[in-house]
PDB file of N, CA and C in Angstrom:
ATOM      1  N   UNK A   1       0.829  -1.201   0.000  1.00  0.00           N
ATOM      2  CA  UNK A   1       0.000   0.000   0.000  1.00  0.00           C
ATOM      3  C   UNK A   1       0.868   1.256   0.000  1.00  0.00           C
ATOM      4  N   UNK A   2       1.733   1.202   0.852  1.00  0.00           N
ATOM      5  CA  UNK A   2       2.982   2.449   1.077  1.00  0.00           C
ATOM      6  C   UNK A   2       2.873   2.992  -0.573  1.00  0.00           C
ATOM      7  N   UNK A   3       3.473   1.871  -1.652  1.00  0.00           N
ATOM      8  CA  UNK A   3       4.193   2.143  -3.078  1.00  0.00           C
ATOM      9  C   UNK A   3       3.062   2.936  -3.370  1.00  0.00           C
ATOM     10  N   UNK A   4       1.566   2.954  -3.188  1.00  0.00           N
ATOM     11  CA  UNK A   4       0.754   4.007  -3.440  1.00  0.00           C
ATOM     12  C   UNK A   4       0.956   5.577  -3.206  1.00  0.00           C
ATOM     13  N   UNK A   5       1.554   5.545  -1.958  1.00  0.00           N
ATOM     14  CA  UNK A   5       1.662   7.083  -1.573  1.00  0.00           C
ATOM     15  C   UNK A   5       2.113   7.707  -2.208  1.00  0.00           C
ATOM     16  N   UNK A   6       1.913   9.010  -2.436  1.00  0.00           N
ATOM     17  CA  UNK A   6       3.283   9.861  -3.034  1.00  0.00           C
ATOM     18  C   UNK A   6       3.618  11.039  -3.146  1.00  0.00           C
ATOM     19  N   UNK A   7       4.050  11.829  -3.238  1.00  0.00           N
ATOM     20  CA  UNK A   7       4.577  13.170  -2.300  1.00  0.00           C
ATOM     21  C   UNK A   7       3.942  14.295  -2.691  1.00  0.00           C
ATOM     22  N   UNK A   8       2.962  14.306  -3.658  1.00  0.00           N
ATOM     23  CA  UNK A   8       2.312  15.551  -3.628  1.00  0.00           C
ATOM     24  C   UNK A   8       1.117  15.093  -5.337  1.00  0.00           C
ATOM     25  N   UNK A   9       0.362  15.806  -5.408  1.00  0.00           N
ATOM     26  CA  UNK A   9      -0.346  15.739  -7.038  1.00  0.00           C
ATOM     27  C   UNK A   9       0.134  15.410  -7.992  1.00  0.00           C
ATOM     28  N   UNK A  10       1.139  16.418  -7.838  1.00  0.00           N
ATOM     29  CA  UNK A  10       1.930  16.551  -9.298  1.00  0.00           C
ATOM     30  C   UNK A  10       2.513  15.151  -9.150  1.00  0.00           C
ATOM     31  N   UNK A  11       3.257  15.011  -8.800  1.00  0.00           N
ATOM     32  CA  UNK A  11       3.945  13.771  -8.444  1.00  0.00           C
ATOM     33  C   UNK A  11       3.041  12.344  -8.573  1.00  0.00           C
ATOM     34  N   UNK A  12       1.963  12.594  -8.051  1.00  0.00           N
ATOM     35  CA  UNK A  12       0.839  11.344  -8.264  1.00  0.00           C
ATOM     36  C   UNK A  12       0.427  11.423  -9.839  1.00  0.00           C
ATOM     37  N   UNK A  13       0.006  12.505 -10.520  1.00  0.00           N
ATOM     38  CA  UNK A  13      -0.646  12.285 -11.755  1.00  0.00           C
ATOM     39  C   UNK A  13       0.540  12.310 -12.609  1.00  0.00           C
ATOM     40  N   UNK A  14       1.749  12.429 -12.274  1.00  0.00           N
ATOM     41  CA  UNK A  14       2.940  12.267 -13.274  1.00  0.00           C
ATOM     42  C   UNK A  14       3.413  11.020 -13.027  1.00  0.00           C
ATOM     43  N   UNK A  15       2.983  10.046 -11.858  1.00  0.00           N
ATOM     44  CA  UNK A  15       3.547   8.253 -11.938  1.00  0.00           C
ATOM     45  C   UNK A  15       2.559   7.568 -12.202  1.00  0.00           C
ATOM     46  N   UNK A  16       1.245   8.110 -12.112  1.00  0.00           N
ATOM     47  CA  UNK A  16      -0.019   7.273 -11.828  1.00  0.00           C
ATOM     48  C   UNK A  16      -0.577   7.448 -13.045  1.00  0.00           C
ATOM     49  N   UNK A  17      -0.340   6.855 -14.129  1.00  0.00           N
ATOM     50  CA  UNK A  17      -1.452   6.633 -15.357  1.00  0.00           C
ATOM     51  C   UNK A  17      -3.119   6.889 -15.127  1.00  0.00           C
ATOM     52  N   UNK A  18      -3.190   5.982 -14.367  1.00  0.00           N
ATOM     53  CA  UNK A  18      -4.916   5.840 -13.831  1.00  0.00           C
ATOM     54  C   UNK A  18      -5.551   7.257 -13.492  1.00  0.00           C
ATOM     55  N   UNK A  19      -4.868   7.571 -12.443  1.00  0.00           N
ATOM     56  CA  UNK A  19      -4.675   8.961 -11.722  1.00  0.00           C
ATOM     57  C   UNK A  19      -4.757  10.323 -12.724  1.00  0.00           C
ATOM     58  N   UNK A  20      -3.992  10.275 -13.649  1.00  0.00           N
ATOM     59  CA  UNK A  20      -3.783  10.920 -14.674  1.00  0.00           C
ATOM     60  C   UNK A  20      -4.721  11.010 -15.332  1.00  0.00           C
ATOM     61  N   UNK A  21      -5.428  10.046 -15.949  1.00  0.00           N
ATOM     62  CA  UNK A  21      -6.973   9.940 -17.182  1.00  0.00           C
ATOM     63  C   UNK A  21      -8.031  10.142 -16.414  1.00  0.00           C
ATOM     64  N   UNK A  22      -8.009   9.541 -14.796  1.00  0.00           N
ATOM     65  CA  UNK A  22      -8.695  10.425 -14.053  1.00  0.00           C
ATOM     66  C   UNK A  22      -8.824  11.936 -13.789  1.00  0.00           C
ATOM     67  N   UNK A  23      -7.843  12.646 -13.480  1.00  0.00           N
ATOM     68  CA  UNK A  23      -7.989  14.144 -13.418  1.00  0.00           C
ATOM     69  C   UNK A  23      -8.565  14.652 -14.920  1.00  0.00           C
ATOM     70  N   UNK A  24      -7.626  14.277 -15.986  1.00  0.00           N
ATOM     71  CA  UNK A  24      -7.691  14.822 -17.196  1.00  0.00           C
ATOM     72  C   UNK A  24      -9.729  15.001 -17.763  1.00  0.00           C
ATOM     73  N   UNK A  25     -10.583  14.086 -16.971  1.00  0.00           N
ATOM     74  CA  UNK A  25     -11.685  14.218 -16.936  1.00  0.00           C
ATOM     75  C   UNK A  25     -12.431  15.185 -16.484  1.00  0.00           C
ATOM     76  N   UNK A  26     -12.164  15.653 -15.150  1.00  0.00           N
ATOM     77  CA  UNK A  26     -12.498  17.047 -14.831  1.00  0.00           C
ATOM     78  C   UNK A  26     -12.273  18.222 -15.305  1.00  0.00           C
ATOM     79  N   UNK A  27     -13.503  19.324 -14.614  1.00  0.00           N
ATOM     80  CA  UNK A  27     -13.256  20.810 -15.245  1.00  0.00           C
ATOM     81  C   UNK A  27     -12.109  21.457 -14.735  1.00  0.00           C
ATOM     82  N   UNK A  28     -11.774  22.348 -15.690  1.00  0.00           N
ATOM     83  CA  UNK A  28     -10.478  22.922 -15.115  1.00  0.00           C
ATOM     84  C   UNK A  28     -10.488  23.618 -13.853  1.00  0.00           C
ATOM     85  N   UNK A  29     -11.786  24.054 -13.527  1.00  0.00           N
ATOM     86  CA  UNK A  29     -11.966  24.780 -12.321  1.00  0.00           C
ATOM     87  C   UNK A  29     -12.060  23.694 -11.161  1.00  0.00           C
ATOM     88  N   UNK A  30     -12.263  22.350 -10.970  1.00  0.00           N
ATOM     89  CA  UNK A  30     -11.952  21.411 -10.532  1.00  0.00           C
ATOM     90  C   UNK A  30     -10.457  20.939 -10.007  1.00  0.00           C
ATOM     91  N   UNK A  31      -9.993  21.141 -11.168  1.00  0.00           N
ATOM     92  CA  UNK A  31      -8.542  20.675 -11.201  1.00  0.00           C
ATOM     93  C   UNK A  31      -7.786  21.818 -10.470  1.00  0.00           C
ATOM     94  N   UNK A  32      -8.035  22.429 -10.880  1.00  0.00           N
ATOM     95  CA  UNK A  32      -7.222  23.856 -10.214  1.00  0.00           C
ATOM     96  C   UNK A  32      -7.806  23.976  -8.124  1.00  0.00           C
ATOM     97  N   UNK A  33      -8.615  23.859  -8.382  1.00  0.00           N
ATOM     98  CA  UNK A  33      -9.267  23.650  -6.721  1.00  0.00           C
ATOM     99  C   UNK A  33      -8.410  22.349  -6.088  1.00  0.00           C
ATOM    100  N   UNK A  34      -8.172  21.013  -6.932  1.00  0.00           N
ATOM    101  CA  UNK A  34      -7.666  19.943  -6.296  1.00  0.00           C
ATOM    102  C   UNK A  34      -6.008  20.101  -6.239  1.00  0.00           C
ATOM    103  N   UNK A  35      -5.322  21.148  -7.280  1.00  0.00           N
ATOM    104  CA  UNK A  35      -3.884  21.209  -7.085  1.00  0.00           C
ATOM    105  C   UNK A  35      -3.505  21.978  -5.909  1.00  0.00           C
ATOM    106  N   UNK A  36      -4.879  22.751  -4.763  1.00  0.00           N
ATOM    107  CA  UNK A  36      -4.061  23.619  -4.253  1.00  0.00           C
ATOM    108  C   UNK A  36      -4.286  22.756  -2.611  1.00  0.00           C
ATOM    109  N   UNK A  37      -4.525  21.240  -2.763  1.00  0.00           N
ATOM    110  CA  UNK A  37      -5.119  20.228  -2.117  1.00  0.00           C
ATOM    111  C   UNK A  37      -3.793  19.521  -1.710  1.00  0.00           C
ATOM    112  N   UNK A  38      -3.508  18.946  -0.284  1.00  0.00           N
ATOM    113  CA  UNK A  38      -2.449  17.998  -0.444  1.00  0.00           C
ATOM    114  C   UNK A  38      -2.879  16.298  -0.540  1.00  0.00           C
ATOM    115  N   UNK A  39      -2.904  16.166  -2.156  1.00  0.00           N
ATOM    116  CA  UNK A  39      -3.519  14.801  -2.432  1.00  0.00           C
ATOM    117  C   UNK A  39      -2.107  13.563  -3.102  1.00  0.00           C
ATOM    118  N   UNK A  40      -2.393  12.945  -2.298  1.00  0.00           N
ATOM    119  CA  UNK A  40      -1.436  11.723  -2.811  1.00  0.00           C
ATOM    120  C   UNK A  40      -1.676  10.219  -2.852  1.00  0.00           C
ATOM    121  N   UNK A  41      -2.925   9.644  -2.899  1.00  0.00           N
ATOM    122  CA  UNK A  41      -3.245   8.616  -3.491  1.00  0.00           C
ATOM    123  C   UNK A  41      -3.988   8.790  -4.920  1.00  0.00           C
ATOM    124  N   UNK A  42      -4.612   7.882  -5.087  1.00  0.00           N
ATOM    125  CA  UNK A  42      -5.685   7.684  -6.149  1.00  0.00           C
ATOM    126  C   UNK A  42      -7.167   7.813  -4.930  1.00  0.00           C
ATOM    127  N   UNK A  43      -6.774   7.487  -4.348  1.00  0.00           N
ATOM    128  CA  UNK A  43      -8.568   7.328  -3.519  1.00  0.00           C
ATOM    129  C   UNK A  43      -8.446   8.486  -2.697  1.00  0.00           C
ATOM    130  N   UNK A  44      -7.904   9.736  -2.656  1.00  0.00           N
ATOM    131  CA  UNK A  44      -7.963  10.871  -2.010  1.00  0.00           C
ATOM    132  C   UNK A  44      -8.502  11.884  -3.390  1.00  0.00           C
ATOM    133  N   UNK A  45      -7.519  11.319  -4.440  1.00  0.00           N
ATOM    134  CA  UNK A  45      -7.793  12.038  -5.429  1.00  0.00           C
ATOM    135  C   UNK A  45      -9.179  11.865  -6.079  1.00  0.00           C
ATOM    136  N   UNK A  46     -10.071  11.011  -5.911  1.00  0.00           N
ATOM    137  CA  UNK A  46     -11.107  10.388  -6.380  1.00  0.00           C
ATOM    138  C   UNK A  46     -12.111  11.261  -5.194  1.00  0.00           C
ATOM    139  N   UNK A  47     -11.960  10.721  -4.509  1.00  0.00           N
ATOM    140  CA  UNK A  47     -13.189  11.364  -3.166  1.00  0.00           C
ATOM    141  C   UNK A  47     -12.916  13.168  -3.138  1.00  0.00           C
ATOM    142  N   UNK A  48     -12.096  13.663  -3.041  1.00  0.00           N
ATOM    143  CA  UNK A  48     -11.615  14.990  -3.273  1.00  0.00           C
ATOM    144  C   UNK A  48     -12.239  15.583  -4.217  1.00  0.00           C
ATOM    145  N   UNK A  49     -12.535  15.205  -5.676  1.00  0.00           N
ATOM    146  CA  UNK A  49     -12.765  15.680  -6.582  1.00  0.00           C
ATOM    147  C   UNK A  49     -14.356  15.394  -6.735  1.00  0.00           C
ATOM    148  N   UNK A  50     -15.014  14.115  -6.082  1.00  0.00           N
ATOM    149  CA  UNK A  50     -16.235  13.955  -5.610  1.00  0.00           C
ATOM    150  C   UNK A  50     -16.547  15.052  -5.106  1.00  0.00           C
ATOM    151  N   UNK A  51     -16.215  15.274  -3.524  1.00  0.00           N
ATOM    152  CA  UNK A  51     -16.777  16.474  -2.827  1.00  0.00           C
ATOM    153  C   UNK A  51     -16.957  17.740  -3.932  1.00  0.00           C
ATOM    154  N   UNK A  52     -15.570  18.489  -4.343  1.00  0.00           N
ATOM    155  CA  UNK A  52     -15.810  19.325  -5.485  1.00  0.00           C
ATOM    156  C   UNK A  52     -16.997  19.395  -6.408  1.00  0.00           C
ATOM    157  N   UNK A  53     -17.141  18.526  -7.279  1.00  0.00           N
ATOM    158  CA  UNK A  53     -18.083  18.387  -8.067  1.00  0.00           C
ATOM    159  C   UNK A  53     -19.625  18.057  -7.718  1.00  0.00           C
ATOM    160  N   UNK A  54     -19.497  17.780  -6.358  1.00  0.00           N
ATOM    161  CA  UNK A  54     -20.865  17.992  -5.636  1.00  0.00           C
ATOM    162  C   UNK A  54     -21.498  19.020  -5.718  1.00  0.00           C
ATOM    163  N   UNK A  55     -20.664  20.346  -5.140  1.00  0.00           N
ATOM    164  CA  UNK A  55     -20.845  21.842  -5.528  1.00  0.00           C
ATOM    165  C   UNK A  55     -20.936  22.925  -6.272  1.00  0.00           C
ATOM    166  N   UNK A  56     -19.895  22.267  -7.520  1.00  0.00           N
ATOM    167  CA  UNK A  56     -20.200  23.171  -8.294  1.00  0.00           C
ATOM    168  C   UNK A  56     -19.837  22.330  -9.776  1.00  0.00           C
ATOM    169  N   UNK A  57     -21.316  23.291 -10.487  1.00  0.00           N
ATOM    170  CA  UNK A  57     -21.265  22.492 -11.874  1.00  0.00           C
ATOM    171  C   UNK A  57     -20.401  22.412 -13.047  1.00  0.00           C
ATOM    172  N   UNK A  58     -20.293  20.941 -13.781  1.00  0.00           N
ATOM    173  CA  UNK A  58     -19.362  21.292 -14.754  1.00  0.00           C
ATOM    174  C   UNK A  58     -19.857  22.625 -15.886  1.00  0.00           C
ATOM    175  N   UNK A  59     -19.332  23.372 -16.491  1.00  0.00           N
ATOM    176  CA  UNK A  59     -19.772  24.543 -16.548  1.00  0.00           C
ATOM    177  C   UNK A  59     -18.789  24.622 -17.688  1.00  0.00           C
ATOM    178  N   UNK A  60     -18.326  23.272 -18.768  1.00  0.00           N
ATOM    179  CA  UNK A  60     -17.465  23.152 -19.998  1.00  0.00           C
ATOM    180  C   UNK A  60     -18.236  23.188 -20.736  1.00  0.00           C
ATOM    181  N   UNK A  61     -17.950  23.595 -22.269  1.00  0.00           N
ATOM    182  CA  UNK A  61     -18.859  24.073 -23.576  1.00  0.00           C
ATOM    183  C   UNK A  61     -18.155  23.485 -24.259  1.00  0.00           C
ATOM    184  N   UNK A  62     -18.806  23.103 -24.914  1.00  0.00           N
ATOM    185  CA  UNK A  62     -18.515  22.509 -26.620  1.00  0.00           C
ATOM    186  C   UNK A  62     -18.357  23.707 -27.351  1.00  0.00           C
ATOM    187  N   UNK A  63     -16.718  23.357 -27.602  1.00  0.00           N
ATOM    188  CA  UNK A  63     -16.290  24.707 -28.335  1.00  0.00           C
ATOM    189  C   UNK A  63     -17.171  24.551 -30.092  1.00  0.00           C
ATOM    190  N   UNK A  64     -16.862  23.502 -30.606  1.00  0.00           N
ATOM    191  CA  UNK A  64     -17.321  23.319 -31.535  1.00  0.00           C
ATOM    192  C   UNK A  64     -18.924  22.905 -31.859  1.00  0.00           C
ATOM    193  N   UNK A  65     -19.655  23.382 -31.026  1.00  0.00           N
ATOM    194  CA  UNK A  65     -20.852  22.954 -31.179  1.00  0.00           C
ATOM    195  C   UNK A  65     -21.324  23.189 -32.427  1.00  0.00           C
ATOM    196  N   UNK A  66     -21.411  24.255 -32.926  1.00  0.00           N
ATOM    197  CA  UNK A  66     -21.864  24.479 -34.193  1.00  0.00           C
ATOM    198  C   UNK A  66     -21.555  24.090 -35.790  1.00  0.00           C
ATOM    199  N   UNK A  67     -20.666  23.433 -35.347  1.00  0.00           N
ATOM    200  CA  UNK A  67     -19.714  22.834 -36.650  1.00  0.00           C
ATOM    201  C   UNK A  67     -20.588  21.539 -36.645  1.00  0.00           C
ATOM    202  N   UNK A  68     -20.531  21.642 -38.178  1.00  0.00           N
ATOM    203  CA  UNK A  68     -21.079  19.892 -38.979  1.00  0.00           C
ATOM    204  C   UNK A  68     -20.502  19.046 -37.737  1.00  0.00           C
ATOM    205  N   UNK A  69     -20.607  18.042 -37.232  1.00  0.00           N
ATOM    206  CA  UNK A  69     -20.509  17.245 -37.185  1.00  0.00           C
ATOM    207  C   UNK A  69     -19.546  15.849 -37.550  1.00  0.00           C
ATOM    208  N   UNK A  70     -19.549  15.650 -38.589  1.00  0.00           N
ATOM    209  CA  UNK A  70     -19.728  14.781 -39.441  1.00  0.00           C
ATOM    210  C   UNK A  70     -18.494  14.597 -39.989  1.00  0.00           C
ATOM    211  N   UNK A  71     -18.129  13.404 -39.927  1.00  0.00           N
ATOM    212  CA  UNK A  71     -16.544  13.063 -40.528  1.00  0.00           C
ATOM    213  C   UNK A  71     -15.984  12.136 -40.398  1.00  0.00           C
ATOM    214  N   UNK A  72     -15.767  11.720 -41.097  1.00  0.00           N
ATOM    215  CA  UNK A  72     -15.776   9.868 -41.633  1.00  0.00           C
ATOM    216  C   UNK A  72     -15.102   9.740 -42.899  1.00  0.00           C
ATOM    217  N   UNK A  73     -15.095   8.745 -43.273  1.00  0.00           N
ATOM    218  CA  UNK A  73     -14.320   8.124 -44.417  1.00  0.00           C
ATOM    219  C   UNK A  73     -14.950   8.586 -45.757  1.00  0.00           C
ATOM    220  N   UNK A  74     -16.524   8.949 -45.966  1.00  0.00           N
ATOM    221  CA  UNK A  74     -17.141   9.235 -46.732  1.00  0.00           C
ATOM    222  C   UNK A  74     -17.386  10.563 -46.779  1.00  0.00           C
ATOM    223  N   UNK A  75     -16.600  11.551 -45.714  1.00  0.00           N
ATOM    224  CA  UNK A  75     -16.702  12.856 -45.698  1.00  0.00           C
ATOM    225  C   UNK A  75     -16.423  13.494 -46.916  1.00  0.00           C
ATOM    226  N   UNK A  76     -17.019  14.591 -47.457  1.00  0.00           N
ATOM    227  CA  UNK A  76     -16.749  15.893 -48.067  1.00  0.00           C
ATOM    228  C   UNK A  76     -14.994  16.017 -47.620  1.00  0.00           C
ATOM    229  N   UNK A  77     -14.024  15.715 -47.556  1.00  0.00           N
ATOM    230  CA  UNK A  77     -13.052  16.224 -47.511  1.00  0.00           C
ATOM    231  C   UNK A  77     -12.228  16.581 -48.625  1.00  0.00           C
ATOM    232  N   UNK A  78     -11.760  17.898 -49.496  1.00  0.00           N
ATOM    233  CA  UNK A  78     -11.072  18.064 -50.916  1.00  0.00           C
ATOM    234  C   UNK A  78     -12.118  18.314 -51.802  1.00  0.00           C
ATOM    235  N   UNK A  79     -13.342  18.269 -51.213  1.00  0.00           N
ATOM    236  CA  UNK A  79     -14.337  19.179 -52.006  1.00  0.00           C
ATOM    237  C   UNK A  79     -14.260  20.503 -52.613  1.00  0.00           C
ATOM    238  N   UNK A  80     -13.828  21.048 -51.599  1.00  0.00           N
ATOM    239  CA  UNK A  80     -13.703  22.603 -51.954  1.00  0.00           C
ATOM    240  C   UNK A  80     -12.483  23.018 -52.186  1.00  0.00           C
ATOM    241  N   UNK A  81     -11.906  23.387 -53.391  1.00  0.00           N
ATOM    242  CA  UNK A  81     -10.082  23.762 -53.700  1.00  0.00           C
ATOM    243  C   UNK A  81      -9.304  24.817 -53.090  1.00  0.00           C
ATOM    244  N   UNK A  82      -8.468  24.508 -52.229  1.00  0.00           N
ATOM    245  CA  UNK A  82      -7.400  24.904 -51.715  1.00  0.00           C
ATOM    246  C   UNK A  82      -7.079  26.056 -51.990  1.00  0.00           C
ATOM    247  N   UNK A  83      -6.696  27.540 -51.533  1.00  0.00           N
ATOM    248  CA  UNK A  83      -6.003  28.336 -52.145  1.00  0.00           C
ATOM    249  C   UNK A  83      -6.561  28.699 -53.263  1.00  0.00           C
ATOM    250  N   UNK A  84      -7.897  28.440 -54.081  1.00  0.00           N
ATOM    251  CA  UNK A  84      -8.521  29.181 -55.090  1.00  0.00           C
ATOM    252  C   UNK A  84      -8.982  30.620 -54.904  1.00  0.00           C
ATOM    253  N   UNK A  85      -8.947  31.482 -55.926  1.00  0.00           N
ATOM    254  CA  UNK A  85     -10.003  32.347 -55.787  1.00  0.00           C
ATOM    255  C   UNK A  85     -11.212  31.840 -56.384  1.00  0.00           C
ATOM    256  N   UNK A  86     -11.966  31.606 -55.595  1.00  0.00           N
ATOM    257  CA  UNK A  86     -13.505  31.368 -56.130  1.00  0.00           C
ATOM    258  C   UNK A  86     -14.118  32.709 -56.023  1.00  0.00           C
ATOM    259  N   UNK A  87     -14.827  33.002 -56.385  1.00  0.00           N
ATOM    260  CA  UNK A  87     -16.004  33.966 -56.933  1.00  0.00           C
ATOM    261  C   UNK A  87     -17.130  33.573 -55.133  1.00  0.00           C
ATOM    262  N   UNK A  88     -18.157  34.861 -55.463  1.00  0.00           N
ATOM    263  CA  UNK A  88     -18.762  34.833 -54.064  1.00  0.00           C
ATOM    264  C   UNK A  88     -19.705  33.456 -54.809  1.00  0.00           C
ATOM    265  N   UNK A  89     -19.597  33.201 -55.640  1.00  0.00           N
ATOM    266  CA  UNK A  89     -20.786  32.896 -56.526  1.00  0.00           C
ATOM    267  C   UNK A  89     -20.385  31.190 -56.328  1.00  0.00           C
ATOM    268  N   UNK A  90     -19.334  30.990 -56.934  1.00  0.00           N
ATOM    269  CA  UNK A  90     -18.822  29.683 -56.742  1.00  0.00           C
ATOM    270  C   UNK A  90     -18.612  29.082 -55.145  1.00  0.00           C
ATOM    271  N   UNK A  91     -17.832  30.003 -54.490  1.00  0.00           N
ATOM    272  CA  UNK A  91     -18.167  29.699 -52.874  1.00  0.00           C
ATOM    273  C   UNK A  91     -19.637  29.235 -52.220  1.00  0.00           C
ATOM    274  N   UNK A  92     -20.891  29.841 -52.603  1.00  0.00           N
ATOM    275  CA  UNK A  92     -22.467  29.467 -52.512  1.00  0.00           C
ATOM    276  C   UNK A  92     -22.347  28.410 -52.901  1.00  0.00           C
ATOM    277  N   UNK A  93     -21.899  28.212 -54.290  1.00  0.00           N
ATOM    278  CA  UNK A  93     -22.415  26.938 -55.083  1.00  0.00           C
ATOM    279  C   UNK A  93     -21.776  25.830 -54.236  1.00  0.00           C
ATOM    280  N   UNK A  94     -20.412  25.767 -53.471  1.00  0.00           N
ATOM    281  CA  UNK A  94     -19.996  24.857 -52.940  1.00  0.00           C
ATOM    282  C   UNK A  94     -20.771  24.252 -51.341  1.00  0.00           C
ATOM    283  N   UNK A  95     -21.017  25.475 -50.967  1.00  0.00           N
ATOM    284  CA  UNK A  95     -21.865  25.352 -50.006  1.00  0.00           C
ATOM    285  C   UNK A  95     -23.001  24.385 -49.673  1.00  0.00           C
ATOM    286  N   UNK A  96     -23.905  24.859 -51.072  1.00  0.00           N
ATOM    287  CA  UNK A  96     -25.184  24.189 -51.498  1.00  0.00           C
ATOM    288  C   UNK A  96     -25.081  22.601 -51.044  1.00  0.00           C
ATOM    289  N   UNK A  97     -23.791  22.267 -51.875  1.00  0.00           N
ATOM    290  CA  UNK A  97     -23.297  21.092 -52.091  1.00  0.00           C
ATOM    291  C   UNK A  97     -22.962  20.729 -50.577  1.00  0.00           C
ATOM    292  N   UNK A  98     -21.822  20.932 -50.110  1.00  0.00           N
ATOM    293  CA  UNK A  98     -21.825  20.495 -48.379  1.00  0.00           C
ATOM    294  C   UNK A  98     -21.684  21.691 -47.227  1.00  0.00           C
ATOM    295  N   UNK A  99     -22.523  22.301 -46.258  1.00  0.00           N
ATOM    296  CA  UNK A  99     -21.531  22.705 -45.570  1.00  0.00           C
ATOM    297  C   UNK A  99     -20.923  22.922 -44.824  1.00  0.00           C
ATOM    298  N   UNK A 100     -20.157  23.978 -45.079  1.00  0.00           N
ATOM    299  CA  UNK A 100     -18.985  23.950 -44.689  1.00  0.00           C
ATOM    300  C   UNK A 100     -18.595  25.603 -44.307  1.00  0.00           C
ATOM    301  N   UNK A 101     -17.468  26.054 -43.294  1.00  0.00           N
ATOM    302  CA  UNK A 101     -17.364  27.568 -43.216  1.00  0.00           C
ATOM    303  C   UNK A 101     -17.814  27.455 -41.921  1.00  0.00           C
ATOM    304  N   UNK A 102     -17.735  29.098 -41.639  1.00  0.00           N
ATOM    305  CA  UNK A 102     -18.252  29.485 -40.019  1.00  0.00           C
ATOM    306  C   UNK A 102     -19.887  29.043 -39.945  1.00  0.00           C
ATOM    307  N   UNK A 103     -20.088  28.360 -38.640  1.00  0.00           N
ATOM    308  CA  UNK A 103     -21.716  27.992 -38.484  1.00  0.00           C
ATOM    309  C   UNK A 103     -22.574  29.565 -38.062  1.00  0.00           C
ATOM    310  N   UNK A 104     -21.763  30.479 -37.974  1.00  0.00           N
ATOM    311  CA  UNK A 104     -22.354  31.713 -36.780  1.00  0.00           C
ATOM    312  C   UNK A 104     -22.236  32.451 -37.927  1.00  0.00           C
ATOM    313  N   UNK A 105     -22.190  32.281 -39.375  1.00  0.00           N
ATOM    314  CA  UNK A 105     -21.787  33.634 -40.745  1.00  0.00           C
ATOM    315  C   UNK A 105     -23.349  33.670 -40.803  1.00  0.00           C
ATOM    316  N   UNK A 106     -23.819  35.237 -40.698  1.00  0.00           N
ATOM    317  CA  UNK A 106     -24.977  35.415 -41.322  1.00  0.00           C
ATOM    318  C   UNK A 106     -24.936  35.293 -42.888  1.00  0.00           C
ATOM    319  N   UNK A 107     -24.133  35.635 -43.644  1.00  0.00           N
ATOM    320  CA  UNK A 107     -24.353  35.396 -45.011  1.00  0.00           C
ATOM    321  C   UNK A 107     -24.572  34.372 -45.423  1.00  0.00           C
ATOM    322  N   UNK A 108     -24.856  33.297 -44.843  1.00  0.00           N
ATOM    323  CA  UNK A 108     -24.742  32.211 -45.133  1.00  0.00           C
ATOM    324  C   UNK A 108     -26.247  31.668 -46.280  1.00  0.00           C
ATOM    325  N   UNK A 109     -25.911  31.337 -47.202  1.00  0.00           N
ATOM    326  CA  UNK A 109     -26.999  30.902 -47.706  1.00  0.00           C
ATOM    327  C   UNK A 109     -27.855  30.132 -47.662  1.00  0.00           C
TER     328      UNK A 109
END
């Protein structure tokens, strides 16, 4: 049990794999609350971050929410040419076809 202990966070999520994919799950405002913690198992670090998240909500966004989705082997990828000048006209037309571009552009057709 001792080989468990270990001298501080950093030190635990830099030997402890487990430990590690564990934190990496929480919000950063989580994480930052548990580094200023003196935690050195896995089961301090686990119950610790319990209590935390009891209180306050995860409160992470999907940066990309608005983006397609979609992407796979059968994706639209090389649809639209590289470094062209397209026309406003030809840019629409590609559109039509898949799209693609900022989700938040009002011009969007």
């Amino acid at each position: 049990m001792q080989d468990n202990v270990h001298l501080c966070l950093s030190d635990l999520l830099d030997q402890d794999i487990s430990s590690n994919e564990f934190f990496q799950t929480l919000s950063p405002a989580v994480q930052r609350q548990l580094m200023k913690k003196d935690i050195r198992t896995f089961e301090e670090l686990q119950r610790s971050a319990k209590a935390f998240t009891r209180y306050q909500a995860d409160n992470r966004g999907v940066v990309l929410e608005g983006f397609n989705p979609g992407c796979s082997v059968s994706d639209c990828t090389g649809l639209i040419p590289q470094g062209s000048n397209l026309s406003e006209h030809e840019y629409k037309d590609y559109q039509k076809l898949y799209d693609f571009g900022n989700p938040y552009d009002e011009n969007k057709a």
